[in-house]
Structure formats: C-alpha cells, structure tokens
N, C-alpha and C. Protein backbone atom coordinates (compact mmCIF):
# COMPACT_ATOMS: atom_id res chain seq x y z
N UNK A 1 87.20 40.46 116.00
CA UNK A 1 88.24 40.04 115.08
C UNK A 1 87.73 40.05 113.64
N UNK A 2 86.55 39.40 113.25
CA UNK A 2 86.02 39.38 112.06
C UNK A 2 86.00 41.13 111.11
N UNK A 3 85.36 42.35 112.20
CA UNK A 3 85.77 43.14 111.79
C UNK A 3 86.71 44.12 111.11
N UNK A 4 87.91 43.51 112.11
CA UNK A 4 89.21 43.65 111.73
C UNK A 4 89.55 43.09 110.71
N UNK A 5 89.57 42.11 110.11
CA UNK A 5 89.34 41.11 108.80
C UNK A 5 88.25 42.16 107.71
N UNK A 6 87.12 42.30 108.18
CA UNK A 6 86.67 43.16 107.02
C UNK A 6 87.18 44.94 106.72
N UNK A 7 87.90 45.72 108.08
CA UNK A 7 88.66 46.38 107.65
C UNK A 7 89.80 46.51 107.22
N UNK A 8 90.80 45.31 107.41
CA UNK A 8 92.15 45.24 106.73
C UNK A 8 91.76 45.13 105.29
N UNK A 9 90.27 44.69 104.90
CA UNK A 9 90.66 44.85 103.38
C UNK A 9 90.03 45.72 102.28
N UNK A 10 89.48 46.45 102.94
CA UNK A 10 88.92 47.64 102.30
C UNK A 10 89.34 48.19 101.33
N UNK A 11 90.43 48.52 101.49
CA UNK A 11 91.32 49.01 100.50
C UNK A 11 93.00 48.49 100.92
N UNK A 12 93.48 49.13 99.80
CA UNK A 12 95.08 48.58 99.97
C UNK A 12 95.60 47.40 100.04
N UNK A 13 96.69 47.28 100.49
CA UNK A 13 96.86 45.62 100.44
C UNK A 13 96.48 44.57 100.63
N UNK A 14 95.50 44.52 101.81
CA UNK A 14 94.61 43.54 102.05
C UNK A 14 93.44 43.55 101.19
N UNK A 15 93.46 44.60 100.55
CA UNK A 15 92.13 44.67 99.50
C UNK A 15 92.87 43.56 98.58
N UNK A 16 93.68 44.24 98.29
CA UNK A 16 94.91 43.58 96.83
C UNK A 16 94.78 42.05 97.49
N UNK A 17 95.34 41.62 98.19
CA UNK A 17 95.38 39.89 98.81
C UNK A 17 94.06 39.30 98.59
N UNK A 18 92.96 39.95 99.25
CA UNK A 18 91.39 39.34 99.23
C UNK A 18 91.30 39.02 97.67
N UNK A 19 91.36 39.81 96.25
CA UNK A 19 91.28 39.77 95.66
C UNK A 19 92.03 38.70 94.89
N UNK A 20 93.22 38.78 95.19
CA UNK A 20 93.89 37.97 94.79
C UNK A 20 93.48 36.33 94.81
N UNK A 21 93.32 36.13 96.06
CA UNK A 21 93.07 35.12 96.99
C UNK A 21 91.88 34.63 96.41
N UNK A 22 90.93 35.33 96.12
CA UNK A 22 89.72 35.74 95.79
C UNK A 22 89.88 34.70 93.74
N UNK A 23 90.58 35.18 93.16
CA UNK A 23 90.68 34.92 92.00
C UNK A 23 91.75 33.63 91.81
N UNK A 24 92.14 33.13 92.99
CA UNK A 24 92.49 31.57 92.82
C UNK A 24 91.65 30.74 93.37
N UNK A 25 90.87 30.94 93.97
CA UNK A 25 89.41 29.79 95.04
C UNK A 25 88.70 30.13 93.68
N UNK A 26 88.12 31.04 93.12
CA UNK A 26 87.58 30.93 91.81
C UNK A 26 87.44 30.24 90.59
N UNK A 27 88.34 29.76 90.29
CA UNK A 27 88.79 29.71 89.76
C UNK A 27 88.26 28.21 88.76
N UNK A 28 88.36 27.83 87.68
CA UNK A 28 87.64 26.76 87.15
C UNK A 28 88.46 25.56 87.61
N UNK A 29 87.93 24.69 87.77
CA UNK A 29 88.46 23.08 88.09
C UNK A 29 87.82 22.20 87.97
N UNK A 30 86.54 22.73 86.86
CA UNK A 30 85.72 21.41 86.53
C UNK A 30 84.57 21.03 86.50
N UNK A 31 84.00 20.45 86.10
CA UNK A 31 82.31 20.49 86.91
C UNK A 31 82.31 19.79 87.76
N UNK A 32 83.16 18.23 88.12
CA UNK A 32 82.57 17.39 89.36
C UNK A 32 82.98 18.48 90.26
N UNK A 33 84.24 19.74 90.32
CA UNK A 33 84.14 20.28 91.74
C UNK A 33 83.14 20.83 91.69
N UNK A 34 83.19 22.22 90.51
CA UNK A 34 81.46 22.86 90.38
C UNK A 34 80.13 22.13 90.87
N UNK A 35 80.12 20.81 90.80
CA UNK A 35 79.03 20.27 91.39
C UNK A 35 79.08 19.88 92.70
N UNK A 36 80.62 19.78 93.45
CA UNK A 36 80.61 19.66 94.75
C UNK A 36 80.67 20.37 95.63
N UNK A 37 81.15 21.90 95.35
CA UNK A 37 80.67 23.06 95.66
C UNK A 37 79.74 23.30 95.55
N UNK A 38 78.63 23.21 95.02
CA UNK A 38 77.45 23.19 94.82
C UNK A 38 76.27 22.61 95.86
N UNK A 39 76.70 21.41 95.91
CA UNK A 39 76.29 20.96 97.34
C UNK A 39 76.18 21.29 98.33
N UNK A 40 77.61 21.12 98.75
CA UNK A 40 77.73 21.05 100.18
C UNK A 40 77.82 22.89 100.58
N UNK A 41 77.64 24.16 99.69
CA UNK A 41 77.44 25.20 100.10
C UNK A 41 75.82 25.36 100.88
N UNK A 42 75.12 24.57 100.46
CA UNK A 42 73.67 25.14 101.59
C UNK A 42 73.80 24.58 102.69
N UNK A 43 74.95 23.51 103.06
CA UNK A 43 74.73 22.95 104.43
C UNK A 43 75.08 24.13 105.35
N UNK A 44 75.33 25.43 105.17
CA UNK A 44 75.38 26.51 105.84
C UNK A 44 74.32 26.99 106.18
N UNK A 45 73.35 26.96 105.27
CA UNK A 45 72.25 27.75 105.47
C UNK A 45 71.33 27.57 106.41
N UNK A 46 70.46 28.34 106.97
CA UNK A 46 69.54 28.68 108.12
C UNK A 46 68.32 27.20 108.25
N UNK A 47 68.31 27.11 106.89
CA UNK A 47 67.18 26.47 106.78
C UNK A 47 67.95 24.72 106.68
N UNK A 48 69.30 24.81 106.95
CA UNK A 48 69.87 23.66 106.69
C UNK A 48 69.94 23.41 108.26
N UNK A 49 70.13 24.40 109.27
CA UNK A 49 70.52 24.38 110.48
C UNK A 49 68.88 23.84 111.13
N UNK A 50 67.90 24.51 110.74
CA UNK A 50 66.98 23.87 110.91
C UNK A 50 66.22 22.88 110.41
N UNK A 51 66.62 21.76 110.24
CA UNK A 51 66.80 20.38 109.15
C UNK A 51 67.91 19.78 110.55
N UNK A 52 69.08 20.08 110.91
CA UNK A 52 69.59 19.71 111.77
C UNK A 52 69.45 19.71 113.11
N UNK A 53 68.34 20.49 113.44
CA UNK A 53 67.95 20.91 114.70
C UNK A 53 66.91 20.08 114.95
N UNK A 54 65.94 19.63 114.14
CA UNK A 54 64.77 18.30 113.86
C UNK A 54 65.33 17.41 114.14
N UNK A 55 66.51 17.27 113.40
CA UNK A 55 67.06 15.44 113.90
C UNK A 55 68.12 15.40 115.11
N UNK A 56 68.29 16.31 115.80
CA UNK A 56 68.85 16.09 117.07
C UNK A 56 67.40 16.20 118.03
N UNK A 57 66.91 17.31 117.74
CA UNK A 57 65.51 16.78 118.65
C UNK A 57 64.59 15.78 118.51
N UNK A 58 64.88 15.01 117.42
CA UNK A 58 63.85 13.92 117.22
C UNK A 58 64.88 12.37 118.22
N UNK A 59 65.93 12.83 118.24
CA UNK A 59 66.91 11.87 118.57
C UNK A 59 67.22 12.19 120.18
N UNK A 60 66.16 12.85 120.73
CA UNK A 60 66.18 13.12 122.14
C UNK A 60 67.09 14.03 123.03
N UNK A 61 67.79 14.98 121.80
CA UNK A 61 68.33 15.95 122.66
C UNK A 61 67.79 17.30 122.21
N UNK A 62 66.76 17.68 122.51
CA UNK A 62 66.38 18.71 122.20
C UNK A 62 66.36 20.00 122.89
N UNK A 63 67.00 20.07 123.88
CA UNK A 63 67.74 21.29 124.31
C UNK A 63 68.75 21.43 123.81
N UNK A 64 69.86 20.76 123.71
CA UNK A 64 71.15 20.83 122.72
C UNK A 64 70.28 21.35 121.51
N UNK A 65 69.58 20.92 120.61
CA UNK A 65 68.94 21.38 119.65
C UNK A 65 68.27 22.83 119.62
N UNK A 66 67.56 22.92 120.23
CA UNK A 66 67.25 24.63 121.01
C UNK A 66 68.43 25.36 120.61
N UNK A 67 69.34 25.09 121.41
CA UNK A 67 70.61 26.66 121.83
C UNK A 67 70.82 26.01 120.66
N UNK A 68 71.64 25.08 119.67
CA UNK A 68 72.17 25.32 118.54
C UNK A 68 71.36 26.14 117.55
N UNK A 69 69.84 25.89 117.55
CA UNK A 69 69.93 26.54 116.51
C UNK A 69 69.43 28.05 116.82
N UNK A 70 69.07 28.85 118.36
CA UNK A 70 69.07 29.47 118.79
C UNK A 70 70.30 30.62 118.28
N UNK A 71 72.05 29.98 118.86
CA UNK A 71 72.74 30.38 118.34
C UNK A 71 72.99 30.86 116.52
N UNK A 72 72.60 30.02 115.75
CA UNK A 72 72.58 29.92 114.48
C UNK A 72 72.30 30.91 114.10
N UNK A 73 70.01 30.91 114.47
CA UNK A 73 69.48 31.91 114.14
C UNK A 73 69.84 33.64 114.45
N UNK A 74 70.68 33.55 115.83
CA UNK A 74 71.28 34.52 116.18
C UNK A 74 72.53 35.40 115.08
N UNK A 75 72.97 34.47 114.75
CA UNK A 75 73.92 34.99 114.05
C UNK A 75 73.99 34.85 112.93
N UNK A 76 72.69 34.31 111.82
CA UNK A 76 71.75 34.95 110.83
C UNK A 76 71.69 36.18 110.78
N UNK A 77 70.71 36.38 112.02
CA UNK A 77 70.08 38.01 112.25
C UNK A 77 71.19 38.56 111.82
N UNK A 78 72.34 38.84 112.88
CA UNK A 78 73.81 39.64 113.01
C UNK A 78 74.07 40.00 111.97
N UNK A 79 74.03 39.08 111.24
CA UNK A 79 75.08 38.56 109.75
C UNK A 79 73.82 39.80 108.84
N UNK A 80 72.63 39.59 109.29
CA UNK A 80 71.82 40.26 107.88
C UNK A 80 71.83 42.02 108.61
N UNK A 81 72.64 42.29 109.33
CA UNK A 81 72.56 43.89 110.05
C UNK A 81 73.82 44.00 109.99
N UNK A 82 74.92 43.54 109.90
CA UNK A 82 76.38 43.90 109.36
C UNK A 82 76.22 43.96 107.40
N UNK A 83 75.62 43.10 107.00
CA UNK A 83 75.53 43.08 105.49
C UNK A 83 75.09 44.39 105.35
N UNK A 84 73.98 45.03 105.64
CA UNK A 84 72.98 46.16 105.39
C UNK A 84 73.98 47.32 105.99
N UNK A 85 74.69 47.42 107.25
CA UNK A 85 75.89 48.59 107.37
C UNK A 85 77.22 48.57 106.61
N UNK A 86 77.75 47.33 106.68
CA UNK A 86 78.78 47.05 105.54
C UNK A 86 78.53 47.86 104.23
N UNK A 87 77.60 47.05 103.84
CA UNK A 87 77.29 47.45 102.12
C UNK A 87 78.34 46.75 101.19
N UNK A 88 79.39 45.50 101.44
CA UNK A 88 80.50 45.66 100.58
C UNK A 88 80.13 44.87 99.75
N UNK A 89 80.15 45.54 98.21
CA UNK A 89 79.54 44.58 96.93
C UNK A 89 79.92 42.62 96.85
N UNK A 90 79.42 41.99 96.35
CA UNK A 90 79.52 40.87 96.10
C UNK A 90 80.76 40.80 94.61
N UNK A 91 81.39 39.86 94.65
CA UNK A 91 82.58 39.68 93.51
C UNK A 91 82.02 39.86 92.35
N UNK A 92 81.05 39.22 92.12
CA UNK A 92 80.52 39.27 90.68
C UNK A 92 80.22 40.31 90.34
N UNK A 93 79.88 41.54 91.31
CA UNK A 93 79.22 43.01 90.89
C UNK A 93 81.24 43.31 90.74
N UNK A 94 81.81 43.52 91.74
CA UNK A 94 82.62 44.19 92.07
C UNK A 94 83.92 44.37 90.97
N UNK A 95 83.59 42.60 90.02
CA UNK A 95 84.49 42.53 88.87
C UNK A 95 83.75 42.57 87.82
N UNK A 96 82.48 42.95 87.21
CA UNK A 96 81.62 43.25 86.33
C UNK A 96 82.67 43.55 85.21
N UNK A 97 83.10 44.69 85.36
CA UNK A 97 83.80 45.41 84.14
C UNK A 97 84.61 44.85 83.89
N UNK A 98 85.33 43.75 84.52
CA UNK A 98 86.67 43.15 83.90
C UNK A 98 85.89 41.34 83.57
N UNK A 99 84.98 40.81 83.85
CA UNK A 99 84.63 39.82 83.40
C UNK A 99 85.13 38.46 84.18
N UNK A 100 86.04 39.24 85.00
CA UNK A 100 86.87 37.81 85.60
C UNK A 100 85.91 37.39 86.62
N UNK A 101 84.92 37.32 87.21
CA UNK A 101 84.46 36.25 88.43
C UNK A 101 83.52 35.22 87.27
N UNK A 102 84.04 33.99 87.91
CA UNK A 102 82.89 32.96 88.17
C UNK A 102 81.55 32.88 89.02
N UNK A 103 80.42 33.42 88.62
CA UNK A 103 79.27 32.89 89.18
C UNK A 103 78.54 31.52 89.29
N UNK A 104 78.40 30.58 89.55
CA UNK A 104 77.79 29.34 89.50
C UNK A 104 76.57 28.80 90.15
N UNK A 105 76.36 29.96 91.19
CA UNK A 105 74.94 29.83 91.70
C UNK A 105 73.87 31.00 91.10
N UNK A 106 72.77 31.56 91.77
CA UNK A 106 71.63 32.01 91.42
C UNK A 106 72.54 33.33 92.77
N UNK A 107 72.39 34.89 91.88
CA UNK A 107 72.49 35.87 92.55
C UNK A 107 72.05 35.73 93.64
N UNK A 108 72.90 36.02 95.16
CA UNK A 108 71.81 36.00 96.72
C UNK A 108 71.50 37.66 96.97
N UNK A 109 70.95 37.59 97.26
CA UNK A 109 70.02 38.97 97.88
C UNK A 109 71.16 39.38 99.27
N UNK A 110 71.14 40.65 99.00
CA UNK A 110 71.91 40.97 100.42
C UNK A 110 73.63 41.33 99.83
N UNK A 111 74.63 41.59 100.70
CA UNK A 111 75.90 42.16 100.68
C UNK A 111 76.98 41.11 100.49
N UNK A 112 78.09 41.55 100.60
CA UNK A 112 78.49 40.53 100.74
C UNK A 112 79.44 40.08 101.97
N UNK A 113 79.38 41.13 102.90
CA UNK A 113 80.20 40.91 104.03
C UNK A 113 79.51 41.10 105.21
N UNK A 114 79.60 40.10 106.35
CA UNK A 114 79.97 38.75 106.25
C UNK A 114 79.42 37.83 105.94
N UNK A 115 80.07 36.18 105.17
CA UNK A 115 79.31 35.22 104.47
C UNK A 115 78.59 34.57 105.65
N UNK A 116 77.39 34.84 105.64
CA UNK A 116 76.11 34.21 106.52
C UNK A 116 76.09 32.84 106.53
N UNK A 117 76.62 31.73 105.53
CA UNK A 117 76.99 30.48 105.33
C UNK A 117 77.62 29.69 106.42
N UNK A 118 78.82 30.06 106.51
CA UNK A 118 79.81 29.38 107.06
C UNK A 118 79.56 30.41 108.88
N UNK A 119 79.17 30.95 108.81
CA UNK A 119 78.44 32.30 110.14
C UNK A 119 77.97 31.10 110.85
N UNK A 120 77.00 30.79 110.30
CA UNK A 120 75.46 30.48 110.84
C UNK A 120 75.93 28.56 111.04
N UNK A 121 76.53 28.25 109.90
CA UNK A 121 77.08 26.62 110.39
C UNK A 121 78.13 26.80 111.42
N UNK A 122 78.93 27.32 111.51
CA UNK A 122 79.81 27.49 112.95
C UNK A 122 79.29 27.86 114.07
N UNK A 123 78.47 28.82 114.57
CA UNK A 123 77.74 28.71 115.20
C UNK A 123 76.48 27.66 115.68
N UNK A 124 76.46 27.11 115.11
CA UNK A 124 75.45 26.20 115.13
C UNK A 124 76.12 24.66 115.48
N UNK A 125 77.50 24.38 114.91
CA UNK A 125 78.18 23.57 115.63
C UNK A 125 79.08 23.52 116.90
N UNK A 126 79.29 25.03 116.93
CA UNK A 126 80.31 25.56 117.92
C UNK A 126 79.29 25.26 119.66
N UNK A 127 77.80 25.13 119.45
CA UNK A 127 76.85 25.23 120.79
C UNK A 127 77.20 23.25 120.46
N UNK A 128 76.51 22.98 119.16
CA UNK A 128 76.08 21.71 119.29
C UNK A 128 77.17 20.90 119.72
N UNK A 129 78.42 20.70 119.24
CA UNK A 129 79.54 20.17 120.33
C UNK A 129 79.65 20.21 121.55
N UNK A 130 79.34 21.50 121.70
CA UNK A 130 79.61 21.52 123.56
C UNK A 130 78.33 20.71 124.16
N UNK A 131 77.12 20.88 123.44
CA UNK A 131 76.09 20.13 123.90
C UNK A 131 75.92 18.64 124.20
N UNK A 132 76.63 18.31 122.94
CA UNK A 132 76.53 16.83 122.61
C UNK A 132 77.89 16.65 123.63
N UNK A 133 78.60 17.15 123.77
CA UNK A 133 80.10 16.39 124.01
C UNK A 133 81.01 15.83 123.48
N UNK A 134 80.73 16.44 122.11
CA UNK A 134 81.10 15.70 120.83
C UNK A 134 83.27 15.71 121.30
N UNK A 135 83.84 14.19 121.00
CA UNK A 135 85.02 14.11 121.23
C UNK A 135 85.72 15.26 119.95
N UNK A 136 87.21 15.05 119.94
CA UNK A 136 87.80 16.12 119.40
C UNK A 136 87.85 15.93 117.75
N UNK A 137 87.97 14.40 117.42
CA UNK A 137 87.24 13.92 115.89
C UNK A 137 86.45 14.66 115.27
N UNK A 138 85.01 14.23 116.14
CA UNK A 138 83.74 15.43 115.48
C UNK A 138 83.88 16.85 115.66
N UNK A 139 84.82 17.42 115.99
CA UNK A 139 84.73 18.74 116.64
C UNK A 139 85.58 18.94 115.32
N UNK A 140 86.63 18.45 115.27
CA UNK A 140 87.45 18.44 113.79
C UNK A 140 86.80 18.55 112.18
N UNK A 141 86.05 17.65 112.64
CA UNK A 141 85.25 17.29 111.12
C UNK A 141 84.53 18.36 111.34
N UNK A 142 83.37 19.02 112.27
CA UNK A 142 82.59 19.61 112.08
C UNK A 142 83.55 21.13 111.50
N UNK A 143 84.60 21.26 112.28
CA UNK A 143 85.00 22.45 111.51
C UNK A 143 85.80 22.48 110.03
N UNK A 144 85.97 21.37 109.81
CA UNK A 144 86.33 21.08 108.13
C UNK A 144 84.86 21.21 107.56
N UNK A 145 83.96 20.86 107.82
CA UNK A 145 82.89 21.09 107.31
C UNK A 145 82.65 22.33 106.55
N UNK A 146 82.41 23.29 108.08
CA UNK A 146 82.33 24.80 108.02
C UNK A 146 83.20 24.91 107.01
N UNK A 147 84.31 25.21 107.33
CA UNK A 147 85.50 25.26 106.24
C UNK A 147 85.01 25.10 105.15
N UNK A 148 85.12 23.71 104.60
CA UNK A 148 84.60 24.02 103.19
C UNK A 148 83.26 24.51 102.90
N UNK A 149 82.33 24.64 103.49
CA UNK A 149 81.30 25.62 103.19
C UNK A 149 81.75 27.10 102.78
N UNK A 150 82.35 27.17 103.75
CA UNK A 150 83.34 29.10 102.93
C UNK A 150 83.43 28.89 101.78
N UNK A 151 84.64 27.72 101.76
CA UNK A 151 85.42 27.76 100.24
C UNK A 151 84.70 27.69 99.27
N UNK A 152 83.61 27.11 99.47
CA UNK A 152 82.65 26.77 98.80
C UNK A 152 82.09 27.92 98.00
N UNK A 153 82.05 29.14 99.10
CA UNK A 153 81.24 29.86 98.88
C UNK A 153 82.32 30.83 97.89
N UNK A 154 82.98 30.84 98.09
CA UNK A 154 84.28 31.85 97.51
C UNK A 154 84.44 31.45 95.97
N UNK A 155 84.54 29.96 96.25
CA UNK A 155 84.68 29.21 94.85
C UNK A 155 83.51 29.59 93.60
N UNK A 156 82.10 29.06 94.59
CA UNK A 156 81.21 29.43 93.57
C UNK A 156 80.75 31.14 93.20
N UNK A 157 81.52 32.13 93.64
CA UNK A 157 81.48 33.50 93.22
C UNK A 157 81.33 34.40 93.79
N UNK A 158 80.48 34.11 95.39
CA UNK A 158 79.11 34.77 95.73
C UNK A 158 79.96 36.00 97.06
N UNK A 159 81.28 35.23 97.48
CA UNK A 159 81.87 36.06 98.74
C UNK A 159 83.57 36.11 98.52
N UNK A 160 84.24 36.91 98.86
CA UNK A 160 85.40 36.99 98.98
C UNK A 160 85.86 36.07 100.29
N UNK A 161 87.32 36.11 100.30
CA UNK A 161 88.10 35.14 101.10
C UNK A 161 87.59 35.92 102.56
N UNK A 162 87.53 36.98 102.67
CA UNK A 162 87.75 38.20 103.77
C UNK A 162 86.34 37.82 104.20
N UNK A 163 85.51 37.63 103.48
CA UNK A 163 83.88 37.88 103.76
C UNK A 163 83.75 36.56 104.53
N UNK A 164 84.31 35.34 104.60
CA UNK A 164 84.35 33.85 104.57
C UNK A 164 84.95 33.82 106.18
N UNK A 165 86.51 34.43 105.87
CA UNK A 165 86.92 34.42 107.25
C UNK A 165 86.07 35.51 108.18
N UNK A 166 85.60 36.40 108.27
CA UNK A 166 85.09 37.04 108.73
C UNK A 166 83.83 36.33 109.52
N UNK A 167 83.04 35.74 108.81
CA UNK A 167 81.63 34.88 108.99
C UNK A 167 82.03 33.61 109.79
N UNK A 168 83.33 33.13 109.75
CA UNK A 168 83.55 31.59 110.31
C UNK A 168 83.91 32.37 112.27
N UNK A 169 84.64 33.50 111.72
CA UNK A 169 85.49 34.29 113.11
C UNK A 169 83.76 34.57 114.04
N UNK A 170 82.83 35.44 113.22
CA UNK A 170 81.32 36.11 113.95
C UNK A 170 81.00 34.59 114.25
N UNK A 171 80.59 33.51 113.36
CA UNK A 171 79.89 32.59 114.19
C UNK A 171 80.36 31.74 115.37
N UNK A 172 81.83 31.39 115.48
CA UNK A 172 82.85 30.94 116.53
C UNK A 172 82.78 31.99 117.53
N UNK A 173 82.45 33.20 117.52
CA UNK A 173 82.66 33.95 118.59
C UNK A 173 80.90 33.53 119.38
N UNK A 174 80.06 33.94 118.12
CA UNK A 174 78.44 33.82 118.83
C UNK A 174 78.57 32.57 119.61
N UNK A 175 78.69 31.31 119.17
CA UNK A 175 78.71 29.72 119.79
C UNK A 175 79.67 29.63 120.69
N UNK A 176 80.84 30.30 121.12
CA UNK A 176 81.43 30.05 122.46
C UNK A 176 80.52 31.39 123.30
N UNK A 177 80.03 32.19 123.09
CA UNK A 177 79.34 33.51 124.00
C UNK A 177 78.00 32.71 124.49
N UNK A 178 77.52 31.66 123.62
CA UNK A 178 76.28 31.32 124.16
C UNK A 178 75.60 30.55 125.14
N UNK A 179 75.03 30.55 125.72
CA UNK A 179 74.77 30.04 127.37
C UNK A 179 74.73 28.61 126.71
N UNK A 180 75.14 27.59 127.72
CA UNK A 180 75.25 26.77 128.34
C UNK A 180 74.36 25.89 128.73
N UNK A 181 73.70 24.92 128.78
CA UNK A 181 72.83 24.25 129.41
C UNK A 181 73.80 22.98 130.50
N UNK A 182 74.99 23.13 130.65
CA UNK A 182 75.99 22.14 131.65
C UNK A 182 75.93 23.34 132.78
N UNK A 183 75.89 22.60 133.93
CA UNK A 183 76.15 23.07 135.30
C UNK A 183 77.71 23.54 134.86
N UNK A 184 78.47 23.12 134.38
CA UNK A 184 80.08 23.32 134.53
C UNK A 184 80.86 24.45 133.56
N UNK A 185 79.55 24.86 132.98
CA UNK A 185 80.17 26.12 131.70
C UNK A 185 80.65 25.52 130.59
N UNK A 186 81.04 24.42 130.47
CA UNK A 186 81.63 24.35 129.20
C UNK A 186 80.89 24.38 128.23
C-alpha cells in the first residue's frame, strides 16, 4: 500500500495534492509549535527505539523488547533501501527555486521517500502492543504518537505528506508481519 501512496504521487494530481498538502503542514505557526515539532520528531528515531527497548527490558520484559525493536530495526534497514531506489528529493531541495519550504531542522542524509521516522516508531509499537497487551487506550495513544511524529516531520520540512503516509503504512505492515512470541498469534 505504501507504494501505491508513493506512486500516486509522482506526478500529476497526487503530485499536485502532496504538494499542496505539503505547503499547509509547513507552514509557520510559531515557535512554541516550531519547538514542539522539534521534539517530539526524534521519538521516531532508531536510536529513540533503542532508548525504549532498555526500559522495557530493564522493566522485565525483554523479549517484548527484542521483537520490538527487532521489528523497528527491520524497517530502518527497508526504509534506507527504498530511499536509495526511490531517489525522491526532499522538499527543501525540490522547492529550492521557488523559496517556499520551511526547513527547521539540520539537512538528513538520505531521500526522502519513505519517512524512516514515523516507519520505524510504528513498527516498533505495532510488536510492542501486541507484546505488552497494551488495552485499546495505549494502542490509541501510541498511534497518535506516531502520527504526530509524521506531522512533525512534514511540518519541520524534511518529508512530504506522501513520504509520512507511506512510512506509517511500511512500518504497520512490518509490526503486524512480525512473529509473535504468544502461543495464540496475536
């Protein structure tokens, strides 16, 4: 599905929408948001997942901890071998000549499709729920989380809307595909 998301917008209308879409999440609203986007965008990251994987194993579930961040790291990798075949520029390159993106972080290395952010935290919650047993509350929150980690990411410059949904769709698919440690599959 995520694919499909990064080919509907290649060009044409869905190019036109991403962009669009693209240049209202952008968009200025301030510094306390600028600074709250700011934040809460690394709780995506690899190295955030492993920071979270310490304190569930220090807290005695460390097989749940394993496959989460197992999954995670999995779909890191993915995420950095679709970027490298993709190739699809980052906003800030892609609107250079017209001046319109907001940058607010430090250039990332790499493509820009799919956002490895919100990838790698969905995946990484999508195992750890099923692990923990987390009720439908935390399962909620954890995916508002993710969520705004995208937006986050869109907001502060670095990925399009397409690149965001794309990365939330790859890591939800990796974390339900990934084995199990329950006798019962779930």
């Amino acid at each position: 599905m995520g694919l499909a998301v990064g080919g509907a917008t290649v060009r044409g209308p869905g190019r036109d929408l991403d962009h669009r879409l693209y240049r209202v999440l952008n968009a200025d609203r301030g510094p306390a948001v600028d600074r709250a986007f700011g934040a809460i965008t690394e709780l995506g990251s690899i190295w955030a997942q492993s920071g979270a994987s310490a304190v569930l194993a220090a807290g005695g579930r460390r097989e749940g901890a394993r496959r989460a961040l197992g999954a995670a790291a999995t779909t890191w990798a993915l995420g950095q071998i679709l970027k490298r075949a993709w190739m699809r520029a980052r906003p800030y390159d892609a609107f250079e000549a017209e001046g319109t993106s907001r940058l607010l972080i430090g250039k990332p290395r790499g493509t820009s499709w799919p956002s490895s952010h919100p990838a790698v935290l969905t995946a990484f919650v999508t195992v750890a729920e099923r692990e923990l047993e987390l009720g439908s509350g935390a399962r909620t929150a954890l995916g508002a989380l993710a969520g705004a980690v995208g937006i986050s990411r869109v907001y502060l410059g670095v990925h399009f809307p397409s690149d965001v949904a794309s990365g939330l769709l790859l890591g939800r698919a990796i974390g339900l595909a990934w084995p199990s440690a329950r006798s019962d599959g779930r």
